[in-house]
Protein backbone atom coordinates (compact mmCIF):
# COMPACT_ATOMS: atom_id res chain seq x y z
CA UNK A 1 9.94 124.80 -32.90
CA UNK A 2 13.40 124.48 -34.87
CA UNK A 3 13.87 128.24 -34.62
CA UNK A 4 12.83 128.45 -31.05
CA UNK A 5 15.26 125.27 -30.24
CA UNK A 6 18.03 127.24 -32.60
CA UNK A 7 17.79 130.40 -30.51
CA UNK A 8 18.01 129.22 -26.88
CA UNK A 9 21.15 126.78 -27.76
CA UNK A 10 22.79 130.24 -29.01
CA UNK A 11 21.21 132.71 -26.21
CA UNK A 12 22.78 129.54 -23.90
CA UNK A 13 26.21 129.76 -26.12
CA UNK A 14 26.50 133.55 -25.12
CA UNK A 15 25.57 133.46 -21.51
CA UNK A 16 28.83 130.64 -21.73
CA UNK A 17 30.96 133.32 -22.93
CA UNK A 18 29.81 135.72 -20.91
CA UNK A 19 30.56 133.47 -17.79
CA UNK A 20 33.41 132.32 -18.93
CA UNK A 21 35.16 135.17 -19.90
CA UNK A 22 36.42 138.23 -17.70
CA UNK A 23 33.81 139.88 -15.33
CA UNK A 24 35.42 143.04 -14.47
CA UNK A 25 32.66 144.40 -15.46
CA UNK A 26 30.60 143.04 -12.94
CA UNK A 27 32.83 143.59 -10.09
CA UNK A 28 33.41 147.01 -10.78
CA UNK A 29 29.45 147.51 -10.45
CA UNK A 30 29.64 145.44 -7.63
CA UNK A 31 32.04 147.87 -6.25
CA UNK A 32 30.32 151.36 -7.15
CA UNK A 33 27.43 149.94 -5.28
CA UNK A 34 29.18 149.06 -2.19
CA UNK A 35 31.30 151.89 -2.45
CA UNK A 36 30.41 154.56 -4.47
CA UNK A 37 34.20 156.77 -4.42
CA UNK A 38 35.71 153.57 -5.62
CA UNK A 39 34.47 153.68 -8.63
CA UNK A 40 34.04 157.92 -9.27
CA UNK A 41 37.71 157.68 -10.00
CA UNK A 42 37.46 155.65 -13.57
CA UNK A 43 34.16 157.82 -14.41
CA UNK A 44 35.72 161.15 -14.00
CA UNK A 45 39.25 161.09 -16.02
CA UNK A 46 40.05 164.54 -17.57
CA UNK A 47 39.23 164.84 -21.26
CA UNK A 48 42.33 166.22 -21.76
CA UNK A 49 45.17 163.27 -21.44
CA UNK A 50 48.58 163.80 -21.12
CA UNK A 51 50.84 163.12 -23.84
CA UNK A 52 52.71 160.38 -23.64
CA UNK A 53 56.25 162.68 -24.39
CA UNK A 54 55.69 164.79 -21.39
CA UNK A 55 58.05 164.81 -18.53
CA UNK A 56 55.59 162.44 -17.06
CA UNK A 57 57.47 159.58 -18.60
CA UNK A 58 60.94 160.28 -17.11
CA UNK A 59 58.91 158.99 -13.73
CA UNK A 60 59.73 155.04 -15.74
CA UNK A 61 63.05 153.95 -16.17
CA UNK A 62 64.49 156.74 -17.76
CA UNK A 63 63.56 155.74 -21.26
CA UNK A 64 60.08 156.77 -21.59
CA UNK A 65 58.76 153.15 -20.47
CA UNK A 66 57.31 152.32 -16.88
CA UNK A 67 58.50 149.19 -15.66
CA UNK A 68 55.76 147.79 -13.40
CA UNK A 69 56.77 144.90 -10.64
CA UNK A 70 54.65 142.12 -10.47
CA UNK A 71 53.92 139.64 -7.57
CA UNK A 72 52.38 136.73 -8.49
CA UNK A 73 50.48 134.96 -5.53
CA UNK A 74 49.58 130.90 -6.90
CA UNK A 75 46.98 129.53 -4.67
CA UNK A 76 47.17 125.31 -5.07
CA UNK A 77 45.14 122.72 -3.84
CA UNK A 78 47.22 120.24 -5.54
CA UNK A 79 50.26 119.37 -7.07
CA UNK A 80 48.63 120.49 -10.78
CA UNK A 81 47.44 124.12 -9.61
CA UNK A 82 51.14 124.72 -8.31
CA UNK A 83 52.63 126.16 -12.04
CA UNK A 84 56.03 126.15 -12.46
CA UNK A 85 58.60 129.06 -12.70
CA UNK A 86 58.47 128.52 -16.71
CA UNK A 87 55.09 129.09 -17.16
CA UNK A 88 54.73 132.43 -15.19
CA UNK A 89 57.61 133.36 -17.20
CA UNK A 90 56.41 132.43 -20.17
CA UNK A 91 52.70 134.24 -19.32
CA UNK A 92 54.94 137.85 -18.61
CA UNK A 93 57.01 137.50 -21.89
CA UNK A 94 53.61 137.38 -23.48
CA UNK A 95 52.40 140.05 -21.35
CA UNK A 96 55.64 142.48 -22.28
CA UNK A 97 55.21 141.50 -26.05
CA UNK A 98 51.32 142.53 -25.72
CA UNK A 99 51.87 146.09 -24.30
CA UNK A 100 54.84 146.70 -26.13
CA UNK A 101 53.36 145.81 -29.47
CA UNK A 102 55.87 143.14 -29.88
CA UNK A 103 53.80 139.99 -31.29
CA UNK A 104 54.39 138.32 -34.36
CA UNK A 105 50.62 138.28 -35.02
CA UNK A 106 50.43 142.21 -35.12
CA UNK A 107 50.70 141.86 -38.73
CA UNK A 108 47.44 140.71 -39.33
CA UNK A 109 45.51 144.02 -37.76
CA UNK A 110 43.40 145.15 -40.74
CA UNK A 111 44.63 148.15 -42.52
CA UNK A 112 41.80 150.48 -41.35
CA UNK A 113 43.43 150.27 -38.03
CA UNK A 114 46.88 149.34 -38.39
CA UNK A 115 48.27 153.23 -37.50
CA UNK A 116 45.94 153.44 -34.12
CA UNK A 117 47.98 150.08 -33.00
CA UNK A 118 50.11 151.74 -30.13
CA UNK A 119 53.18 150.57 -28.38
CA UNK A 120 52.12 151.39 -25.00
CA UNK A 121 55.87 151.70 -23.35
CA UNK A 122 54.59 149.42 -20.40
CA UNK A 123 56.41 146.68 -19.42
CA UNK A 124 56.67 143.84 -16.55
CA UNK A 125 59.18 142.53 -14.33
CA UNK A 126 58.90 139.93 -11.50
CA UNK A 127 59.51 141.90 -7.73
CA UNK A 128 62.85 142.06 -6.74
CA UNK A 129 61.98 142.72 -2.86
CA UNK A 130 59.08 142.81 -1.37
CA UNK A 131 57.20 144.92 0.72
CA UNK A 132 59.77 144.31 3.58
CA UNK A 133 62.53 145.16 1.24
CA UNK A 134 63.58 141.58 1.41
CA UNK A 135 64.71 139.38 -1.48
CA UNK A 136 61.95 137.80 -3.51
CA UNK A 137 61.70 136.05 -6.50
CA UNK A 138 58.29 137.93 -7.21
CA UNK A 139 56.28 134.83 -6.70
CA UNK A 140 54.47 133.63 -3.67
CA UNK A 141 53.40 130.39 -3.50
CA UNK A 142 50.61 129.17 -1.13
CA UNK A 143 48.65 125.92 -0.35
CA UNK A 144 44.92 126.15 -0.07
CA UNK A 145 42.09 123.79 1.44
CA UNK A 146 40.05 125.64 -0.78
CA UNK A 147 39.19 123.64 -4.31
CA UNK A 148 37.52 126.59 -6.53
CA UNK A 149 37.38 130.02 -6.07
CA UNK A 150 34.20 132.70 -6.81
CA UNK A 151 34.64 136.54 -8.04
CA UNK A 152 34.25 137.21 -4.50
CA UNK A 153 38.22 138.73 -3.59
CA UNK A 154 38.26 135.73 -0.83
CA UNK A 155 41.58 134.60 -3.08
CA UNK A 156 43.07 137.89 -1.98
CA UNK A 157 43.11 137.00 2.06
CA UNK A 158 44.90 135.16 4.07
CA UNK A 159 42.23 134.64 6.55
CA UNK A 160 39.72 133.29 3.96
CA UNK A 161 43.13 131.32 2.98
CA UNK A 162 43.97 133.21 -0.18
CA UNK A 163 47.19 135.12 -0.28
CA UNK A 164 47.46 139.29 1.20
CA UNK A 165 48.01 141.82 -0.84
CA UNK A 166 51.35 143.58 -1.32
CA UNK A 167 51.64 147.18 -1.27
CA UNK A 168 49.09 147.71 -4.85
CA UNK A 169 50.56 151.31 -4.51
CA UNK A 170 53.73 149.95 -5.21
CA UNK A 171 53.00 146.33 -6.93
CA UNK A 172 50.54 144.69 -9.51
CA UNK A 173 49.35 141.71 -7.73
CA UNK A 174 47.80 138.71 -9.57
CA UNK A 175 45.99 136.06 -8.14
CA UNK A 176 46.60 132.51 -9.95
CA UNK A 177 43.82 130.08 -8.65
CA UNK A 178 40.94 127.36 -9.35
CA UNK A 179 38.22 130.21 -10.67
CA UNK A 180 34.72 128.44 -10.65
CA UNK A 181 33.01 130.47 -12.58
CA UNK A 182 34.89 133.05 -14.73
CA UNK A 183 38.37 133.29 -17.04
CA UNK A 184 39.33 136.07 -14.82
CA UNK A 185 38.24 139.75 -13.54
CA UNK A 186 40.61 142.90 -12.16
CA UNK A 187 40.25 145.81 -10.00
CA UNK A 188 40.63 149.46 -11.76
CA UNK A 189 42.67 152.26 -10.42
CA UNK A 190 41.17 153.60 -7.71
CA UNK A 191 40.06 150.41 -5.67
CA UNK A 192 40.47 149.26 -1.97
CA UNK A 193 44.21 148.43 -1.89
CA UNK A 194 43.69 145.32 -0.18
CA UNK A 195 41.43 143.92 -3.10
CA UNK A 196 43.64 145.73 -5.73
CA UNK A 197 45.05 143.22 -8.27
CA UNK A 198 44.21 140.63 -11.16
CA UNK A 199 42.74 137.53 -10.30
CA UNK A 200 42.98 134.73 -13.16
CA UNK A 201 42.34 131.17 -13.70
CA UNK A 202 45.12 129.00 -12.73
CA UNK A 203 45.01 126.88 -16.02
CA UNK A 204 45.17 130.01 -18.32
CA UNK A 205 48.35 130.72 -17.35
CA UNK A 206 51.58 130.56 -19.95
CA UNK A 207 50.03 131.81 -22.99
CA UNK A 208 46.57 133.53 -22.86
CA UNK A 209 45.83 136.86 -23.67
CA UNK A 210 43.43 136.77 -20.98
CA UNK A 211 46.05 138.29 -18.77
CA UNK A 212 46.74 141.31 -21.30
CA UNK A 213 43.04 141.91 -21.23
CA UNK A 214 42.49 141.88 -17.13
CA UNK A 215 45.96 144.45 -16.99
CA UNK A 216 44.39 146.51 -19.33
CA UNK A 217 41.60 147.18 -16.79
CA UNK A 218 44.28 147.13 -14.12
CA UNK A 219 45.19 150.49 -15.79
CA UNK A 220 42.13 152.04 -16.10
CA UNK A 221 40.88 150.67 -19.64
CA UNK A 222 36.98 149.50 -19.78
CA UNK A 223 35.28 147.03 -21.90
CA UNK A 224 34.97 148.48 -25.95
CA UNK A 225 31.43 148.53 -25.15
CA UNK A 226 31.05 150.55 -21.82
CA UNK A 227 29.76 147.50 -20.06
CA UNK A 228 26.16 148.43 -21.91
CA UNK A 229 24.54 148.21 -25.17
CA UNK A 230 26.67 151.05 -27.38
CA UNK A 231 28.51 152.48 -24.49
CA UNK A 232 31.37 154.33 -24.09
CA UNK A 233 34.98 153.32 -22.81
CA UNK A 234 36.03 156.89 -22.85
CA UNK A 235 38.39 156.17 -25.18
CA UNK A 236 38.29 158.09 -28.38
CA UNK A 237 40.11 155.91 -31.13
CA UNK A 238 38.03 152.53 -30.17
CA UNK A 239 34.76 152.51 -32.58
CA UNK A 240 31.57 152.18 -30.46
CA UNK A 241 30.47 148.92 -30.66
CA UNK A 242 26.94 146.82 -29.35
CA UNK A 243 28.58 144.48 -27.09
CA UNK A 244 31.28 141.75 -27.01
CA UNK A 245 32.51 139.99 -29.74
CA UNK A 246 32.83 136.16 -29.38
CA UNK A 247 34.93 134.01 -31.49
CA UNK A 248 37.49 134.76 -33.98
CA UNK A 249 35.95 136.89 -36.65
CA UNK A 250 36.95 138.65 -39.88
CA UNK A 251 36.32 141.55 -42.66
CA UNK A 252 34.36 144.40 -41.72
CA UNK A 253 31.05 143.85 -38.19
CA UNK A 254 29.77 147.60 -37.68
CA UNK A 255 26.98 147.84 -34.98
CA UNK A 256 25.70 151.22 -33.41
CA UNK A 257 25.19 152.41 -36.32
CA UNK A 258 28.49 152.82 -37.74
CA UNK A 259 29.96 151.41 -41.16
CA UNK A 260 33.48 150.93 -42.11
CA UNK A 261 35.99 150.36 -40.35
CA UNK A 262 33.32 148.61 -37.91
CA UNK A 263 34.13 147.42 -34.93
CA UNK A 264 37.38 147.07 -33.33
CA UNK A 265 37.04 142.98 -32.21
CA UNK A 266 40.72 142.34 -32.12
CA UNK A 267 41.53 145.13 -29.31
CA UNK A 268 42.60 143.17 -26.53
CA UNK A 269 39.62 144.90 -24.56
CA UNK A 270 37.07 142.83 -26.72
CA UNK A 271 36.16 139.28 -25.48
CA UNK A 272 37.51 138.02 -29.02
CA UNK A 273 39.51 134.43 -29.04
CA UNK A 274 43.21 135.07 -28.27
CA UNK A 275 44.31 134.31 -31.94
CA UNK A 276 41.88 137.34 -32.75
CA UNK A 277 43.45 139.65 -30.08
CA UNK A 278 46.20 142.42 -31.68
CA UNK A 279 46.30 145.26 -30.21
CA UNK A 280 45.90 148.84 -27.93
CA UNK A 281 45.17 151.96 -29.33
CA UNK A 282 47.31 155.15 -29.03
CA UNK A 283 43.88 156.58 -27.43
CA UNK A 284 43.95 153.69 -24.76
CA UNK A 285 47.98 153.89 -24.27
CA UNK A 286 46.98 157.96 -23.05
CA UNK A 287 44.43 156.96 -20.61
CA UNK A 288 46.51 154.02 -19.28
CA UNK A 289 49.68 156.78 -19.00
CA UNK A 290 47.34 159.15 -17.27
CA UNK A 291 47.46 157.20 -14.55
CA UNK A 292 50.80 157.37 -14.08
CA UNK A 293 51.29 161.12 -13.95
CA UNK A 294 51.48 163.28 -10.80
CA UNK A 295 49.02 162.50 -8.54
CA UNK A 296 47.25 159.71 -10.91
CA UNK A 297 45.85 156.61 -9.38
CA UNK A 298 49.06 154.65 -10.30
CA UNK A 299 51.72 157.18 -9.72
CA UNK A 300 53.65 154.91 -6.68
CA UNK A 301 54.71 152.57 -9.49
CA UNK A 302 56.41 154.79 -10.71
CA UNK A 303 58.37 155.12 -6.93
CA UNK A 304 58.11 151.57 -6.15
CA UNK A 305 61.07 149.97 -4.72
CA UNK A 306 59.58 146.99 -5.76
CA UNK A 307 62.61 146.43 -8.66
CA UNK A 308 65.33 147.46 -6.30
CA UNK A 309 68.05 145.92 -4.63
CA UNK A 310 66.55 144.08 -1.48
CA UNK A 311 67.92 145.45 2.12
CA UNK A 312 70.14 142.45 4.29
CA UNK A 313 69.19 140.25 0.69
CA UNK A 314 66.74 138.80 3.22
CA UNK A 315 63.99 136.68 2.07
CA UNK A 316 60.82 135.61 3.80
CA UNK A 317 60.24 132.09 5.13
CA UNK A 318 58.56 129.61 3.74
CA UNK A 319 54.14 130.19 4.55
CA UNK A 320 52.71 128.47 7.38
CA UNK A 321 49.78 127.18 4.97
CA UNK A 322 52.39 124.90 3.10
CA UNK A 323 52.21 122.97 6.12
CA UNK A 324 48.58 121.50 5.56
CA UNK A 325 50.04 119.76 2.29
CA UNK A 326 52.00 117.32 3.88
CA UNK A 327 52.86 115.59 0.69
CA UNK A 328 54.93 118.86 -0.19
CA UNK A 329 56.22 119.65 3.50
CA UNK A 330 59.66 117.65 3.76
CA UNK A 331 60.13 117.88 7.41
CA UNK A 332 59.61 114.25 8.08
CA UNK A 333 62.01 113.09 5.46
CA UNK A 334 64.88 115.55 6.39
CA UNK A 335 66.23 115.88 9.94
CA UNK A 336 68.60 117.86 11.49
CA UNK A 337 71.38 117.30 14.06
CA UNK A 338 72.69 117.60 16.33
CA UNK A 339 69.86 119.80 18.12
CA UNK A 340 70.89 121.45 20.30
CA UNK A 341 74.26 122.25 17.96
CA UNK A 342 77.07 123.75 18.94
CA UNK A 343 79.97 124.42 16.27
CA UNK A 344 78.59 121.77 13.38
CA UNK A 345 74.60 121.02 11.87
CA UNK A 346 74.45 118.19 9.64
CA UNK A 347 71.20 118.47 7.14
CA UNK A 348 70.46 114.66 6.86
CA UNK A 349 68.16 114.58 2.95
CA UNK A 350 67.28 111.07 4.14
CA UNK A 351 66.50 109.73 0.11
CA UNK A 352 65.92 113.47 -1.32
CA UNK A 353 68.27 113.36 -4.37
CA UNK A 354 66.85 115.73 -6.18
CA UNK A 355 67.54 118.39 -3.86
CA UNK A 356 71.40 118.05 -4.21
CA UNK A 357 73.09 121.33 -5.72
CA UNK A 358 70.10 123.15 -4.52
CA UNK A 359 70.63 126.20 -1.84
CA UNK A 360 69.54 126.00 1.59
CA UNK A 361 69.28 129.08 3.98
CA UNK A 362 69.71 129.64 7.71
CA UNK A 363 66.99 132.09 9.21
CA UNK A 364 67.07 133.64 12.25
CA UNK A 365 63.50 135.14 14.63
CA UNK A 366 63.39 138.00 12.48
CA UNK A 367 63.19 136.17 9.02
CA UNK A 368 66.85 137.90 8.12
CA UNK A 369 69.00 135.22 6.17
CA UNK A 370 72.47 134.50 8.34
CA UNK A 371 73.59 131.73 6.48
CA UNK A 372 73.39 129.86 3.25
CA UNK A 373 75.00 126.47 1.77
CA UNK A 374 74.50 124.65 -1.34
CA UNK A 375 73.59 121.18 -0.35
CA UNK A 376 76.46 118.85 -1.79
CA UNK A 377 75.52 115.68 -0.33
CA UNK A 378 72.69 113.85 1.42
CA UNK A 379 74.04 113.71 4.86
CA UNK A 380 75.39 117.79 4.51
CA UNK A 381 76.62 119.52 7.12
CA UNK A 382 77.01 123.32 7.95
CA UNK A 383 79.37 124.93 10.20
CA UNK A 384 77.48 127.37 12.48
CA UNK A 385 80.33 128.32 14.78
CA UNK A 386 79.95 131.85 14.11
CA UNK A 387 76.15 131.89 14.36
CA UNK A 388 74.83 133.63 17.90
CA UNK A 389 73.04 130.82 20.26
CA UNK A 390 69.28 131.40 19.57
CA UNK A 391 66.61 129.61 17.70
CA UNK A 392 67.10 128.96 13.99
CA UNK A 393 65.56 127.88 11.19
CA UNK A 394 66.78 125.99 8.49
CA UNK A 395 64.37 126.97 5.40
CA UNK A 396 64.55 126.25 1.34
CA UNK A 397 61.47 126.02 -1.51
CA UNK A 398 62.66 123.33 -4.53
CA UNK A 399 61.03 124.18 -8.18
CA UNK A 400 59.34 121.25 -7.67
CA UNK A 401 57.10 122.56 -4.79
CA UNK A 402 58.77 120.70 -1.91
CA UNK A 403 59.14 122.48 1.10
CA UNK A 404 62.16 122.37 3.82
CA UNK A 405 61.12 124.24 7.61
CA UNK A 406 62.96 123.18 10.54
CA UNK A 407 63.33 124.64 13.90
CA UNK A 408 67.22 124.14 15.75
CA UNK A 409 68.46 125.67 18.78
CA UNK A 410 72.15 127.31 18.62
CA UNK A 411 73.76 127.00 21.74
């Protein structure tokens, strides 16, 4: 009865891991059965890779590494969900210091591996402008009704009250939000571009190797074990291996019938514990940089104006869905007068301190910025003389997540 009572508690400790870690390779099943082309892309990748020297990698920055920008779309449903600038920044140092084999802790890959450890010349950067060529800070932050989240792309929708999509020919998109069920799951090249991105959970954010993992399969890399008992990741460098490896292990664990060097449990593509996870292979780097060539599945990166100088420096307005968190909407506390104005608008903060020395921007009905001021005192006013009569709005986000949106009339 012990050994019966010994094996379900660990069967039930594995189907944990399993749930709790990513499921990409669930919802890339998912997807082959709904939609069978989807998923002949990752199947069918030439044999032959390119080399990572090869004029395909002037298509970066210049200096064989292709800057990829990022939009990161943070679903809240309260204050706690809504992470700070610091911590996404903090998550995409991690992220740069991952592909670029950068970490302190690559010194501890075991010797038997230590010269398949790749620098994969693949870095990150935070959108410049979006897909409007407007100025963006390469985060969009929205407020949610919704508490948790499934593996079901509803986070990616803003009629399911998740957050659209930008342009994944031109962007990586990641979903931050309350996941239920899972640590995270991603799309692979190839996918519907309106469900094309990385979706993690909000509270792994800052500085989990989750993220590295759900990129990898982002750009085309599968699970060390082919999603099946012994399978193949069509990678030639990773050792086949049985299945995931949980935990933080150590010294030599072959399966499939191999011996040394055994498996490969501290490739980021492994379900290993983050102080386990080390490394890409120079195999993996190639398939990832395959995608990138002419005609690959990720070639628009490459062409992105994502990292470029926004057009007008416009920048969008604040979302409509902030409004249903009225603890974070500031329109009641701030006012604005006179309205109607004529030649003067004075910004009244009512008891908002902390938003002095922050900027404020003037909007007109197209979204295009026609005005900004720095807000030097609580009663602040703006001179508008020069401003067309219309309908304005007078717009700004704080770091804190409080919101300013407020309609005036120029006459």
């Amino acid at each position: 009865m012990r050994i019966i009572l010994l094996l379900l508690i660990l069967i039930t400790g594995l189907h944990v891991v399993a749930q709790t870690k990513c499921t990409a390779g669930e919802y890339i099943l998912q997807q082959s059965t709904n939609s069978f082309p989807l998923y002949k892309p990752l199947t069918n990748i030439p044999s032959t890779i390119i080399n990572t020297s090869s004029s395909a990698r002037v298509m970066g920055d210049g200096k064989g590494i292709v800057t990829i920008p990022v939009v990161f779309h943070v679903l809240y449903n309260n204050a706690g969900q809504n992470i700070t600038d610091a911590k996404i920044n903090q998550q995409l140092e991690l992220l740069n210091k991952s592909f670029r084999k950068n970490n302190a802790d690559t010194t501890k890959i075991p010797a038997a591996f230590k010269a398949l450890a790749a620098d994969c010349e693949i870095e990150f950067k935070l959108a410049s402008s979006d897909p409007k060529r407007r100025a963006t800070n390469g985060i969009v932050r929205k407020y949610t009704s919704v508490k948790s989240w499934m593996d079901d792309d509803k986070m990616k929708f803003s009629a399911t009250q998740g957050s659209d999509a930008w342009d994944a020919e031109q962007y990586l998109n990641i979903w931050v939000c309350n996941l239920a069920l899972s640590s995270g799951y991603s799309s692979f090249p190839g996918s519907e571009s309106g469900k094309d991105g990385v979706v993690i959970r909000t509270s792994l954010i800052g500085n989990s190797k989750i993220l590295v993992h759900e990129v990898g399969h982002w750009l085309g890399l599968r699970h060390l074990w082919g999603d099946t008992y012994c399978g193949d990741d069509l990678v030639d460098d990773t050792p086949k291996q049985s299945t995931y490896t949980p935990g933080c292990p150590s010294g030599i664990r072959p399966s499939c019938g191999g011996g040394a060097p055994g498996d490969m449990y501290m490739n980021y593509m492994d379900f290993t514990s983050d102080a386990c996870l080390l490394m890409f292979t120079q195999g993996q780097k190639q398939r990832m940089w395959s995608f990138f060539a002419s005609g690959g599945l990720r070639s628009g990166i490459t062409n992105s104006w994502g990292l470029h100088p926004p057009t007008n420096d416009e920048i969008p307005l604040p979302e409509e869905g902030e409004e249903e968190e009225p603890q974070k909407l500031l329109k009641s506390a701030v006012k604005v007068y006179p309205n109607p104005a004529v030649n003067k608008l004075v910004i009244d903060m009512g008891a908002n301190e902390n938003w002095l020395g922050k900027t404020i921007s003037i909007y007109n009905t197209k979204g295009a910025i026609v005005l900004r001021s720095v807000i030097n005192s609580k009663q602040h006013t703006i001179d508008i003389t020069k401003l067309l009569s219309g309908l304005y709005f007078v717009a700004g986000k704080h770091e804190n997540g409080e919101v300013i949106k407020i309609k005036f009339i120029k006459n």
